[in-house]
PDB file of N, CA and C in Angstrom:
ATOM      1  N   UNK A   1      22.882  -0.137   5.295  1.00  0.00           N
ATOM      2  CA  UNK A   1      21.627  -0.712   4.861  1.00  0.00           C
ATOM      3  C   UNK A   1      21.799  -2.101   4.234  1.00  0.00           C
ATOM      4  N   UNK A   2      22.847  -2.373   3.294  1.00  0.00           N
ATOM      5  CA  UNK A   2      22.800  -3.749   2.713  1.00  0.00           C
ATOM      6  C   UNK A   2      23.345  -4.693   4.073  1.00  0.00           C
ATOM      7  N   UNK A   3      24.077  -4.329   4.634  1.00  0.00           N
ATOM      8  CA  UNK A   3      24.205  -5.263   6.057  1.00  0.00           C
ATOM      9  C   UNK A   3      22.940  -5.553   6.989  1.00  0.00           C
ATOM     10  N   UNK A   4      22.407  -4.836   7.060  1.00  0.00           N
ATOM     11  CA  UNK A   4      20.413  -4.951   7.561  1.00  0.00           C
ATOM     12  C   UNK A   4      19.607  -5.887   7.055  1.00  0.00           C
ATOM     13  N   UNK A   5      19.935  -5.775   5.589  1.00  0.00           N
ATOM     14  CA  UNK A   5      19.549  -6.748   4.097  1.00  0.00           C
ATOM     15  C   UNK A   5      20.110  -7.757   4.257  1.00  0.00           C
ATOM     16  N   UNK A   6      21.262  -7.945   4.660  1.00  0.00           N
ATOM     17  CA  UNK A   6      22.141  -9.443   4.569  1.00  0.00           C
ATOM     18  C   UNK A   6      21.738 -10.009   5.758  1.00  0.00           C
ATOM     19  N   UNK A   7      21.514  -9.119   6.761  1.00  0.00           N
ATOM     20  CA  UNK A   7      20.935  -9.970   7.968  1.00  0.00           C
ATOM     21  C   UNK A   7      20.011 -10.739   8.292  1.00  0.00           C
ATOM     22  N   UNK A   8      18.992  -9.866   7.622  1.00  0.00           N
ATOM     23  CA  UNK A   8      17.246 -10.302   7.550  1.00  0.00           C
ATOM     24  C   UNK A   8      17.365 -11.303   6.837  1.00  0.00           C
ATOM     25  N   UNK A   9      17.992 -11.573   5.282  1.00  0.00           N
ATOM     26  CA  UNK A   9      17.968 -12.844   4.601  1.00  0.00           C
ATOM     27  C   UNK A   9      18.312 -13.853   5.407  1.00  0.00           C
ATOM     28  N   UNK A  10      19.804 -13.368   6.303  1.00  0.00           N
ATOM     29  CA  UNK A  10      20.560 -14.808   7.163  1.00  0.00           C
ATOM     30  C   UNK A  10      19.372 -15.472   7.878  1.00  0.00           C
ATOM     31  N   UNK A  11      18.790 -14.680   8.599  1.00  0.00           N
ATOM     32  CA  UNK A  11      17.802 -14.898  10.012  1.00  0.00           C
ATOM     33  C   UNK A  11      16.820 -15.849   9.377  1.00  0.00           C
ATOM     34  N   UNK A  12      15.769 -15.189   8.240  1.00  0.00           N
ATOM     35  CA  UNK A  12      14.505 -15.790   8.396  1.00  0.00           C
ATOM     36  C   UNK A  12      15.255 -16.905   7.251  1.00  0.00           C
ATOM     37  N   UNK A  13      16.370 -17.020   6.681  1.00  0.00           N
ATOM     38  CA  UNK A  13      16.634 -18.260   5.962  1.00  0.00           C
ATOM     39  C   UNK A  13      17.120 -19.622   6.505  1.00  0.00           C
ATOM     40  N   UNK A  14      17.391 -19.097   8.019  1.00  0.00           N
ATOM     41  CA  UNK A  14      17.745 -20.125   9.490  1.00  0.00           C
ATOM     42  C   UNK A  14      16.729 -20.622   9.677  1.00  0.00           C
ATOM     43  N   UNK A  15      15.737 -19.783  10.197  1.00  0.00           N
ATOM     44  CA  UNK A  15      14.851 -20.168  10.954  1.00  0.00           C
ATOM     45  C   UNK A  15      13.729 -21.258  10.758  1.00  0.00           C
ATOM     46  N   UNK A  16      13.629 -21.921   9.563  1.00  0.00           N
ATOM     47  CA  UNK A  16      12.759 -23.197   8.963  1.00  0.00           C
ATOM     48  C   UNK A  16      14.093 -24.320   9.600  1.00  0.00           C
ATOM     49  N   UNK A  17      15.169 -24.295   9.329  1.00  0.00           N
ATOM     50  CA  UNK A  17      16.037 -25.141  10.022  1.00  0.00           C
ATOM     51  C   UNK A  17      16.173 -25.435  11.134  1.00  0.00           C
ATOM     52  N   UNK A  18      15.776 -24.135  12.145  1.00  0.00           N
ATOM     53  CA  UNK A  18      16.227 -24.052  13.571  1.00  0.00           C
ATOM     54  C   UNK A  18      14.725 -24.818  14.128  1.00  0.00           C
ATOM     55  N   UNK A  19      13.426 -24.584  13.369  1.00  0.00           N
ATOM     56  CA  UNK A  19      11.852 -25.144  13.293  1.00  0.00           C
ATOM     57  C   UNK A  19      12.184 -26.601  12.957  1.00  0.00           C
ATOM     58  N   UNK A  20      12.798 -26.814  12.370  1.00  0.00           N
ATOM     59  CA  UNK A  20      12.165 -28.526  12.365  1.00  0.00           C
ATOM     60  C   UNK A  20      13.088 -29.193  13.512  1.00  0.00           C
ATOM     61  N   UNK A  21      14.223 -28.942  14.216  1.00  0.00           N
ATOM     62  CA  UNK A  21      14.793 -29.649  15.328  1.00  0.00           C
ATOM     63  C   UNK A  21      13.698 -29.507  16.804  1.00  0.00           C
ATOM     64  N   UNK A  22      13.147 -28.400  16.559  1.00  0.00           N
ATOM     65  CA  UNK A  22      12.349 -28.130  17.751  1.00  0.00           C
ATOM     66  C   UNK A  22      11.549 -29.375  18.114  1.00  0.00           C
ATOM     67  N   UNK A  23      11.013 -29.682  19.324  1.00  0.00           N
ATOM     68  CA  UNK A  23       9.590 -30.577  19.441  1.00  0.00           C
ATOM     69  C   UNK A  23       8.213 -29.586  19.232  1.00  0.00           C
ATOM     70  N   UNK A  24       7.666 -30.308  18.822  1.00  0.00           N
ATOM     71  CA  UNK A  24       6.158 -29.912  18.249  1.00  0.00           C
ATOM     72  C   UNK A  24       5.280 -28.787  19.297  1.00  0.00           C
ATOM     73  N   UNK A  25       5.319 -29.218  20.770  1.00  0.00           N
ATOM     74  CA  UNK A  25       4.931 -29.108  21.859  1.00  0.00           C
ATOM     75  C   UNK A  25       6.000 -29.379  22.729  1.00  0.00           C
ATOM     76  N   UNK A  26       6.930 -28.259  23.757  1.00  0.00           N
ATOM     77  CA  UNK A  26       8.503 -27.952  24.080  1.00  0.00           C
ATOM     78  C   UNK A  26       7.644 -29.126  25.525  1.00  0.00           C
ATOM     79  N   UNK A  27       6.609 -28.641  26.376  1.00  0.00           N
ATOM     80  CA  UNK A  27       6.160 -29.239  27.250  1.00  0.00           C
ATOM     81  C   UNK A  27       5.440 -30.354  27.486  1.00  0.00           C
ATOM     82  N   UNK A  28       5.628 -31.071  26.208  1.00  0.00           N
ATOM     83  CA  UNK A  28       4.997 -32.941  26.308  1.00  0.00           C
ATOM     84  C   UNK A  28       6.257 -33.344  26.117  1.00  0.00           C
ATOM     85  N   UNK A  29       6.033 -34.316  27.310  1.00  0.00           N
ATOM     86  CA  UNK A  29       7.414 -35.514  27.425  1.00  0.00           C
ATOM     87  C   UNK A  29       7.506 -36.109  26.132  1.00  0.00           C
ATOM     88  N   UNK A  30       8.988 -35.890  25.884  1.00  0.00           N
ATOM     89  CA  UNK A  30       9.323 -37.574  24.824  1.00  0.00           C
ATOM     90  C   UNK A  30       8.977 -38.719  24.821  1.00  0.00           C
ATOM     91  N   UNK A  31       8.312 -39.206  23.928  1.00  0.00           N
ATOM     92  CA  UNK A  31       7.483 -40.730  23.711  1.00  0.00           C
ATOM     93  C   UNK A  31       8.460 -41.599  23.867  1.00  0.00           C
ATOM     94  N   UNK A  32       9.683 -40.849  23.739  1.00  0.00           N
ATOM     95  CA  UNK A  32      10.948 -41.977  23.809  1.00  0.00           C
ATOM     96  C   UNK A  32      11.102 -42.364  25.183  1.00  0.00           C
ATOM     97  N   UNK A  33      10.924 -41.385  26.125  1.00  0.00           N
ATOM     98  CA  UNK A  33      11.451 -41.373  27.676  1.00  0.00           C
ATOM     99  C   UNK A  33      10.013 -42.285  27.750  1.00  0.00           C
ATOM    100  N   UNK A  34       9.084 -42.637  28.030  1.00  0.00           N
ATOM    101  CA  UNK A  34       7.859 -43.160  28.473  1.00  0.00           C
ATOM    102  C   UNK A  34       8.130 -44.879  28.014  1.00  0.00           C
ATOM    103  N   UNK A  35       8.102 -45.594  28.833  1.00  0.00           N
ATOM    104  CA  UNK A  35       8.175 -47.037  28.393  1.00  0.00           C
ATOM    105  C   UNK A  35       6.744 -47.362  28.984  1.00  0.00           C
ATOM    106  N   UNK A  36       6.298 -48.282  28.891  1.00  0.00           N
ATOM    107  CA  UNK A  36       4.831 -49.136  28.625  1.00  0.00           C
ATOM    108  C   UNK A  36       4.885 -49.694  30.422  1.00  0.00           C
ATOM    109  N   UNK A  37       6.296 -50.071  30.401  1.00  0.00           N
ATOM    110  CA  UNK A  37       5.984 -50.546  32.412  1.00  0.00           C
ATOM    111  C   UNK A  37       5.690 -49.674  33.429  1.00  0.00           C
ATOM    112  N   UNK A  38       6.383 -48.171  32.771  1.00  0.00           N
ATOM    113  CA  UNK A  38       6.572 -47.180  33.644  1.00  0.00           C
ATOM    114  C   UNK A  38       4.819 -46.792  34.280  1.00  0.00           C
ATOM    115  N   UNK A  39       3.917 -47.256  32.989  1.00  0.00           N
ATOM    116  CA  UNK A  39       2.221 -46.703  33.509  1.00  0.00           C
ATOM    117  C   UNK A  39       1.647 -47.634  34.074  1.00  0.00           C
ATOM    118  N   UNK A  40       1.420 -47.386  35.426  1.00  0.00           N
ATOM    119  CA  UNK A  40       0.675 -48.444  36.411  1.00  0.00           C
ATOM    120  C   UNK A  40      -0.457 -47.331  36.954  1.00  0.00           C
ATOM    121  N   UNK A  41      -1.317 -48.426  37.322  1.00  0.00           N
ATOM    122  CA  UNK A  41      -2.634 -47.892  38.234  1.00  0.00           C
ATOM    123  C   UNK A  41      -2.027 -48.056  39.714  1.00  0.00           C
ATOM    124  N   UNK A  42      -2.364 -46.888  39.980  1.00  0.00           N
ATOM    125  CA  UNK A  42      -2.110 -46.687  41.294  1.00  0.00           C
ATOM    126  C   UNK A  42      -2.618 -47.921  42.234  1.00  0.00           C
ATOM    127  N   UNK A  43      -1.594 -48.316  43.437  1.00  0.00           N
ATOM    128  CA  UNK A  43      -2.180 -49.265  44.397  1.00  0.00           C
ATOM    129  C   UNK A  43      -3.723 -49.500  45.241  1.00  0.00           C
ATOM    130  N   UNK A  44      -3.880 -48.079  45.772  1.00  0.00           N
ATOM    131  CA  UNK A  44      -5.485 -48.407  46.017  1.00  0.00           C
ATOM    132  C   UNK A  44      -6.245 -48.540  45.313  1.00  0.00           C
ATOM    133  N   UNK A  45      -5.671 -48.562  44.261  1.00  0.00           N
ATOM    134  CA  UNK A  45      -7.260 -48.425  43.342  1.00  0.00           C
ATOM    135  C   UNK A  45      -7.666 -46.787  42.574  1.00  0.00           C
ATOM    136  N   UNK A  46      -9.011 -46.599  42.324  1.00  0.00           N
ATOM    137  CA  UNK A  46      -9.810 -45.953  41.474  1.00  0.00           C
ATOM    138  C   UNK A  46     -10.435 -44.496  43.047  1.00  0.00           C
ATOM    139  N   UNK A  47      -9.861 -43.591  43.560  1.00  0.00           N
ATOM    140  CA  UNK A  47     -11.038 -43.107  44.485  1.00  0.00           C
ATOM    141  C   UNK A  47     -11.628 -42.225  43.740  1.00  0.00           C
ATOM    142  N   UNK A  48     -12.696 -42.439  43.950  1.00  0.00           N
ATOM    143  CA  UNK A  48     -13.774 -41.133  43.583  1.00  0.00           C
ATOM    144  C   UNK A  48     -14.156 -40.485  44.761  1.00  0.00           C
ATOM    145  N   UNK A  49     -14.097 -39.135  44.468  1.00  0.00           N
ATOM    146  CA  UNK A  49     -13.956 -38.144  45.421  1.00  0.00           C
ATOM    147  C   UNK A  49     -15.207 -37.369  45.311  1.00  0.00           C
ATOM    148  N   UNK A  50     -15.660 -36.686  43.657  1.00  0.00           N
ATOM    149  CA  UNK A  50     -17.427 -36.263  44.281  1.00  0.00           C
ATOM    150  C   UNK A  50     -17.271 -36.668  42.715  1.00  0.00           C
ATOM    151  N   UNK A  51     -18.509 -35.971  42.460  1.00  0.00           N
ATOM    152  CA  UNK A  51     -19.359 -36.496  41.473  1.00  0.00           C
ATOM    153  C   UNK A  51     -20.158 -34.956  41.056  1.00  0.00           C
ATOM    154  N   UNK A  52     -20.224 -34.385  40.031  1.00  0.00           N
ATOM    155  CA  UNK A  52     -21.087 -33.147  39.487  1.00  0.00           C
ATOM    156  C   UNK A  52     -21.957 -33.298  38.408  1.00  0.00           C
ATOM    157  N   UNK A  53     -23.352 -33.669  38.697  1.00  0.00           N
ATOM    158  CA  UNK A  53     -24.107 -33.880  37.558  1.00  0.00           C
ATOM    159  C   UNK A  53     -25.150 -33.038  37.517  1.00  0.00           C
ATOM    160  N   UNK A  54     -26.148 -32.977  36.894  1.00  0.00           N
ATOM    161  CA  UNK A  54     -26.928 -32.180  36.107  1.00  0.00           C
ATOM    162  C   UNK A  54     -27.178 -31.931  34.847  1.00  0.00           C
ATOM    163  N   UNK A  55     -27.722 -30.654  34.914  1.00  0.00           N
ATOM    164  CA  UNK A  55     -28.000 -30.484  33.457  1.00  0.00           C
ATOM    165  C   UNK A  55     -26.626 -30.079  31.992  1.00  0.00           C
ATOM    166  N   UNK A  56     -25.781 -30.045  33.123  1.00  0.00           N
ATOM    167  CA  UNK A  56     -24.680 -29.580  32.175  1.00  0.00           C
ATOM    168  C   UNK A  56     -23.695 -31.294  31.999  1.00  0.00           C
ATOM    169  N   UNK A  57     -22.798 -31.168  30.994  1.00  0.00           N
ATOM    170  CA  UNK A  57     -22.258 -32.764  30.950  1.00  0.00           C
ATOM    171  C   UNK A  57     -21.297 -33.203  32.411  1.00  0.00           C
ATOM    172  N   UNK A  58     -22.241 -34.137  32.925  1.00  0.00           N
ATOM    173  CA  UNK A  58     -21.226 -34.591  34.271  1.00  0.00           C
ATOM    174  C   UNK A  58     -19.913 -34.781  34.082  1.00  0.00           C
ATOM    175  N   UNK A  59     -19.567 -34.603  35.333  1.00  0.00           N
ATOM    176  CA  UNK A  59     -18.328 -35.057  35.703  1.00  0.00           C
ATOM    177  C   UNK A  59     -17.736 -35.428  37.037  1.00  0.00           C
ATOM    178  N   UNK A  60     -16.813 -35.999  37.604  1.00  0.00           N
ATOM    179  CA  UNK A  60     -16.256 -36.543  38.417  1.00  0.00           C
ATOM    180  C   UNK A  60     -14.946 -36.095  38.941  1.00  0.00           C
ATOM    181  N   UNK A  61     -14.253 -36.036  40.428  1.00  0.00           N
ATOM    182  CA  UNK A  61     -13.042 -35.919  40.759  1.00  0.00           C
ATOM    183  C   UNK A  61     -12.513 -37.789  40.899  1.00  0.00           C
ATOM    184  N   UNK A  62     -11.443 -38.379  39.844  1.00  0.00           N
ATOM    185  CA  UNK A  62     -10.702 -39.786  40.168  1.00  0.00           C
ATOM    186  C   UNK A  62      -9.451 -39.644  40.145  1.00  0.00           C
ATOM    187  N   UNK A  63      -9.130 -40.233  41.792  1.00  0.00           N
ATOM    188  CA  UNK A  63      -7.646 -40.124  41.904  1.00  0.00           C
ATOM    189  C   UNK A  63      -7.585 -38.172  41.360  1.00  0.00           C
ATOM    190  N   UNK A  64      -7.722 -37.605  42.008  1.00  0.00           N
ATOM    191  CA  UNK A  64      -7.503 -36.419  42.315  1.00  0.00           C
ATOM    192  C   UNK A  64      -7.352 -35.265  40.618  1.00  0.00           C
ATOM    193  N   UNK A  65      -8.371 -36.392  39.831  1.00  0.00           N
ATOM    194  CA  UNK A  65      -8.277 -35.851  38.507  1.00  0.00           C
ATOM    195  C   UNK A  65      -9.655 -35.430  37.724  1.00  0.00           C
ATOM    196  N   UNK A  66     -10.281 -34.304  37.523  1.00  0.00           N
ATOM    197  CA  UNK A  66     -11.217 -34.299  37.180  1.00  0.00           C
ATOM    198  C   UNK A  66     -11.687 -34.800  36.164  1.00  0.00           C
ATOM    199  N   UNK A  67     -12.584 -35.733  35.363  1.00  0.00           N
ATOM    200  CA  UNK A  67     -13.073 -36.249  34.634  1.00  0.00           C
ATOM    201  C   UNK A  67     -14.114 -36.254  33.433  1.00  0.00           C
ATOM    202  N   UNK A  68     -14.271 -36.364  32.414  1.00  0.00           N
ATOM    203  CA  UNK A  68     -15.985 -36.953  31.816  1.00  0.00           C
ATOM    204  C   UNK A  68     -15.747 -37.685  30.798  1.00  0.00           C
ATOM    205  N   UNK A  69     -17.005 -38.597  30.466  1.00  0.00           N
ATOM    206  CA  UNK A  69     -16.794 -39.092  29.828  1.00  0.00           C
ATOM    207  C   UNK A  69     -16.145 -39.158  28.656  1.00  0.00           C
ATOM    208  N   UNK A  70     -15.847 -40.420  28.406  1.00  0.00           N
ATOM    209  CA  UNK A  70     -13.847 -40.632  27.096  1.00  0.00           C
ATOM    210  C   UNK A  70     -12.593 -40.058  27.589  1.00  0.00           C
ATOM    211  N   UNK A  71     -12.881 -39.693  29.189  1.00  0.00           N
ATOM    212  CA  UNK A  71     -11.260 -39.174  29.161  1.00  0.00           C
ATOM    213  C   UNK A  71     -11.004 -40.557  29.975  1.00  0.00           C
ATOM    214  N   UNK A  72      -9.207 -40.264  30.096  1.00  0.00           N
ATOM    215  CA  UNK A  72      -8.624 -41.118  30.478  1.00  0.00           C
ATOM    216  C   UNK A  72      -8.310 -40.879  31.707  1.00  0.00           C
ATOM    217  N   UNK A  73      -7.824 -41.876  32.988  1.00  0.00           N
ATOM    218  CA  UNK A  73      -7.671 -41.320  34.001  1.00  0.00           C
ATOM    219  C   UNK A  73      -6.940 -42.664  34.809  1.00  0.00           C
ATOM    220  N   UNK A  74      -5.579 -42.413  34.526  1.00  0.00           N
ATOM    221  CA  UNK A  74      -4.524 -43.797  35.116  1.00  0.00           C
ATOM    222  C   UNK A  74      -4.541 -45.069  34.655  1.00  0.00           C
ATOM    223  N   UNK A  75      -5.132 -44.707  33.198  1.00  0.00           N
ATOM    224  CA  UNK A  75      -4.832 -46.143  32.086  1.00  0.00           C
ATOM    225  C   UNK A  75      -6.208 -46.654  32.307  1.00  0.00           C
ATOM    226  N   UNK A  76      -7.482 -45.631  32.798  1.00  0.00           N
ATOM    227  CA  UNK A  76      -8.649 -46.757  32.290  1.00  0.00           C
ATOM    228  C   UNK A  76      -9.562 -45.385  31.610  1.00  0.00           C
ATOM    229  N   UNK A  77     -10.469 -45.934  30.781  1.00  0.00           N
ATOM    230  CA  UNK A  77     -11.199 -44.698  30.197  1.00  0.00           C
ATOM    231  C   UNK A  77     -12.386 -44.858  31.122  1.00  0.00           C
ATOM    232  N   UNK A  78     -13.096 -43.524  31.283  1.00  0.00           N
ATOM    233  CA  UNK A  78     -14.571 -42.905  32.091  1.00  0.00           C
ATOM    234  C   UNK A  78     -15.652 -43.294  31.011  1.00  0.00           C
ATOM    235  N   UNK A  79     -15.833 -44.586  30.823  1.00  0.00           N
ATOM    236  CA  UNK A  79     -17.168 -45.045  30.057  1.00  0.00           C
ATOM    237  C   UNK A  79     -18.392 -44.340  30.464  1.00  0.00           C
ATOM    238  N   UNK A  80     -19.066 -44.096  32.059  1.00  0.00           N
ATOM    239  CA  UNK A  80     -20.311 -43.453  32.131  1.00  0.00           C
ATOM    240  C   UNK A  80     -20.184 -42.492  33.505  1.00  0.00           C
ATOM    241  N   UNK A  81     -20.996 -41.632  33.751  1.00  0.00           N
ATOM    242  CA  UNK A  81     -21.037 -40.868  34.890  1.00  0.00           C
ATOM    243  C   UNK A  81     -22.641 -40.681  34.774  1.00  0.00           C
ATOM    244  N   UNK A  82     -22.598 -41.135  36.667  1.00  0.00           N
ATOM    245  CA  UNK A  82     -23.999 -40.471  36.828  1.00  0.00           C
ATOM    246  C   UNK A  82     -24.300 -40.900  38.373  1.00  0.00           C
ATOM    247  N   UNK A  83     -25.355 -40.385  39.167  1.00  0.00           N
ATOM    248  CA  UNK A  83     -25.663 -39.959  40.312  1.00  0.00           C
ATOM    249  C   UNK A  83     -25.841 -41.085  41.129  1.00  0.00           C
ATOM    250  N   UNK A  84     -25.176 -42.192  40.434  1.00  0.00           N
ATOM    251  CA  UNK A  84     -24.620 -43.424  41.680  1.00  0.00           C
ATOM    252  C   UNK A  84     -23.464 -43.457  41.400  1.00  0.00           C
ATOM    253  N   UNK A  85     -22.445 -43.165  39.970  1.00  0.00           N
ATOM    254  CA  UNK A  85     -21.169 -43.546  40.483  1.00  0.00           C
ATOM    255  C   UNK A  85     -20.365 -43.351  38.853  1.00  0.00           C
ATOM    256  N   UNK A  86     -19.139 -43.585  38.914  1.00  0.00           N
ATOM    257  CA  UNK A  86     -18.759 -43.752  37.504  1.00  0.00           C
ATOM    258  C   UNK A  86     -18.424 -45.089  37.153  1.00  0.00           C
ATOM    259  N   UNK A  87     -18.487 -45.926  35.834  1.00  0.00           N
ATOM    260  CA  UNK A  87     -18.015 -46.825  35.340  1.00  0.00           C
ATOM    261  C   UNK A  87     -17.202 -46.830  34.660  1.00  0.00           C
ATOM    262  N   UNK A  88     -15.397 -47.382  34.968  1.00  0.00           N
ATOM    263  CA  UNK A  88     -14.497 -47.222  34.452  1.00  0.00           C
ATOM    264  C   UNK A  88     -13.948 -48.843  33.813  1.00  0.00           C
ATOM    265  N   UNK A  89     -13.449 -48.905  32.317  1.00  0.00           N
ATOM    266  CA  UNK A  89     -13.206 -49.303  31.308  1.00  0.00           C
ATOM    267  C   UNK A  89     -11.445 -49.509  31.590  1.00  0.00           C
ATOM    268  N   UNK A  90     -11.126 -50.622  32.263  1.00  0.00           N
ATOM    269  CA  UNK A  90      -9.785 -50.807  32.865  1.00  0.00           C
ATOM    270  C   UNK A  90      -8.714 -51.142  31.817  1.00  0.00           C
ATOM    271  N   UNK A  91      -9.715 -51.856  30.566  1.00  0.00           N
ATOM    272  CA  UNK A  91      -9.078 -52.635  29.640  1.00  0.00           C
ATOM    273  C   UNK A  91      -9.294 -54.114  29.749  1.00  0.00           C
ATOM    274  N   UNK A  92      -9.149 -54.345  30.709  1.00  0.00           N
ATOM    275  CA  UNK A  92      -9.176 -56.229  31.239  1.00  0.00           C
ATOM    276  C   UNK A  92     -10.817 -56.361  31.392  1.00  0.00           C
ATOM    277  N   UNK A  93     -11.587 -55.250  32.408  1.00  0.00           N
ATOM    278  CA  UNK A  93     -13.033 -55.714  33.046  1.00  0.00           C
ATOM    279  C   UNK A  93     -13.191 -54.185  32.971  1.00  0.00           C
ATOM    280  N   UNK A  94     -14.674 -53.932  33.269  1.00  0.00           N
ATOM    281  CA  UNK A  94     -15.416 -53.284  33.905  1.00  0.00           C
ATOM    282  C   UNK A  94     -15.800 -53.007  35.244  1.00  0.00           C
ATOM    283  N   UNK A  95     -15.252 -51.868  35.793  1.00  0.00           N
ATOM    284  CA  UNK A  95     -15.093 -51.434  37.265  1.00  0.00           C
ATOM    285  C   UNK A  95     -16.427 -49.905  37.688  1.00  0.00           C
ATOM    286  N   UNK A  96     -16.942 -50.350  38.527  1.00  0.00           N
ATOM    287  CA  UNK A  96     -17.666 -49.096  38.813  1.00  0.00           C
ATOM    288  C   UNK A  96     -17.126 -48.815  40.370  1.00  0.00           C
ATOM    289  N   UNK A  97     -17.031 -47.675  40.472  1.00  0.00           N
ATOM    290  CA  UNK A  97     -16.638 -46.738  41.811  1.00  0.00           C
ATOM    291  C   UNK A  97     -17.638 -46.079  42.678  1.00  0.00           C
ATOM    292  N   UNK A  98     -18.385 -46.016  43.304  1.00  0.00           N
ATOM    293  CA  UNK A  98     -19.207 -45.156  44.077  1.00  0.00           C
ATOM    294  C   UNK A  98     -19.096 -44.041  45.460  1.00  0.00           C
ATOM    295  N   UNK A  99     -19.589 -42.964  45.264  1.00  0.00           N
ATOM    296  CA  UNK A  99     -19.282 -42.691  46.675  1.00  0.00           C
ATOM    297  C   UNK A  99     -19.891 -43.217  48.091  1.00  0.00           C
ATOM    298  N   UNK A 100     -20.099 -44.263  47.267  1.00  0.00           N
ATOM    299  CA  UNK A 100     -21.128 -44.973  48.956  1.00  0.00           C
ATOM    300  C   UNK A 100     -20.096 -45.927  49.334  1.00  0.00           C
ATOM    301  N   UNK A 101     -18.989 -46.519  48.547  1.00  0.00           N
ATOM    302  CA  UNK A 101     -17.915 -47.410  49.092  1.00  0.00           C
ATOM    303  C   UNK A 101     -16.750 -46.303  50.137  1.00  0.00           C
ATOM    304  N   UNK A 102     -16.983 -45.040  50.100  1.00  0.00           N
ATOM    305  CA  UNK A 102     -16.247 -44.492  50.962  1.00  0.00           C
ATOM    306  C   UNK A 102     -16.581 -44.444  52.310  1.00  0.00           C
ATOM    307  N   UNK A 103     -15.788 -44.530  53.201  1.00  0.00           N
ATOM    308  CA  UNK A 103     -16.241 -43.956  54.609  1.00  0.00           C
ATOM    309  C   UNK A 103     -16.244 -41.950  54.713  1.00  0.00           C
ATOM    310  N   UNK A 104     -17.207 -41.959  55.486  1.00  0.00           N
ATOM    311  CA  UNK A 104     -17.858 -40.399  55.763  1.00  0.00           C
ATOM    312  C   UNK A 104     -18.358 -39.870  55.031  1.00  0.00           C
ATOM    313  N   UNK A 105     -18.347 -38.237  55.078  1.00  0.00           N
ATOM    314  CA  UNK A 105     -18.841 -37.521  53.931  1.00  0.00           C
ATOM    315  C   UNK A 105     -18.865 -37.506  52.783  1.00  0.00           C
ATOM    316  N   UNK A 106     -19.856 -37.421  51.766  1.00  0.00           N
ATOM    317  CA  UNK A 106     -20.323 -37.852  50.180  1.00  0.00           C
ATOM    318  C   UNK A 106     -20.447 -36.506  49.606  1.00  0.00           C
ATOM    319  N   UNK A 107     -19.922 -36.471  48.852  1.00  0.00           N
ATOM    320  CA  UNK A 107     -20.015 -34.923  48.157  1.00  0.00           C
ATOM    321  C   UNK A 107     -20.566 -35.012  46.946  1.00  0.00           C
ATOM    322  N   UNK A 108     -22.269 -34.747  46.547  1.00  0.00           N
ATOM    323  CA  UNK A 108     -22.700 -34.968  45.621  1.00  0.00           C
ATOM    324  C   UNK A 108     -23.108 -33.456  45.275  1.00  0.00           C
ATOM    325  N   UNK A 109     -22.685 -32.659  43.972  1.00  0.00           N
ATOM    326  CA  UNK A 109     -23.230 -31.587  43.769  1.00  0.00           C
ATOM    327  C   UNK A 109     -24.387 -31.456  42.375  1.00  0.00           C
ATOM    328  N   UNK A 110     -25.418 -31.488  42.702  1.00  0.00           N
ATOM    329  CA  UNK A 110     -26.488 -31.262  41.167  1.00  0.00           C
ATOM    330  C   UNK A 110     -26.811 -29.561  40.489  1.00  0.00           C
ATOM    331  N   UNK A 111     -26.811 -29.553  39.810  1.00  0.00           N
ATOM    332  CA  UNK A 111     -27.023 -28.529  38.669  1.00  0.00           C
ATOM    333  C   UNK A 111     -28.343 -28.258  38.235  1.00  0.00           C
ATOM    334  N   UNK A 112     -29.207 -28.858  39.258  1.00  0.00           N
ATOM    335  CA  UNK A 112     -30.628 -28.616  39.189  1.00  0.00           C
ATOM    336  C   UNK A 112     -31.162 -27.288  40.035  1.00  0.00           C
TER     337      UNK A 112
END
């Protein structure tokens, strides 16, 4: 029994030590590994793929990432969404995307 006792003290008297080497979150990259050149906007550009508005808060598929407004999406923020297009916040200018600059099918879904 006192060896049970000596154990339990060893363990949970480790374990605040073995806690602070850990990362916060095991599955977010190191801020260290990420340099500032490594984030580029993709070469074509911004595609918008559909668009979901209605009564619930819109949103958007960009560059194959679903969206709404204030998120981020390849270094520009989703300033507005709505049933012509989104306006994205590049940093430098103001860019709007539409699905009418695509060729073929338009995938607009409403919530009405």
């Amino acid at each position: 029994m006192p060896k049970l006792v000596i154990l339990l003290i060893t363990l949970l008297g480790s374990s605040p030590i073995y806690a602070e080497r850990l990362p916060a979150d095991p599955t977010k990259p190191l801020a260290s590994h990420v340099a500032i050149g490594d984030i580029k906007k993709p070469e074509q550009g911004y595609v918008l793929s559909s668009l979901i508005v209605g009564k619930r808060t819109p949103s958007a598929i960009i560059n194959g990432q679903r969206v709404q407004q204030g998120d981020l999406v390849d270094g520009a923020e989703v300033v507005e969404i709505n049933r012509t297009g989104v306006k994205l916040n590049t940093g430098s200018e103001y860019q709007i995307i539409s699905l009418a600059e695509r060729k073929g099918f338009s995938k607009v879904k409403s919530g009405k």
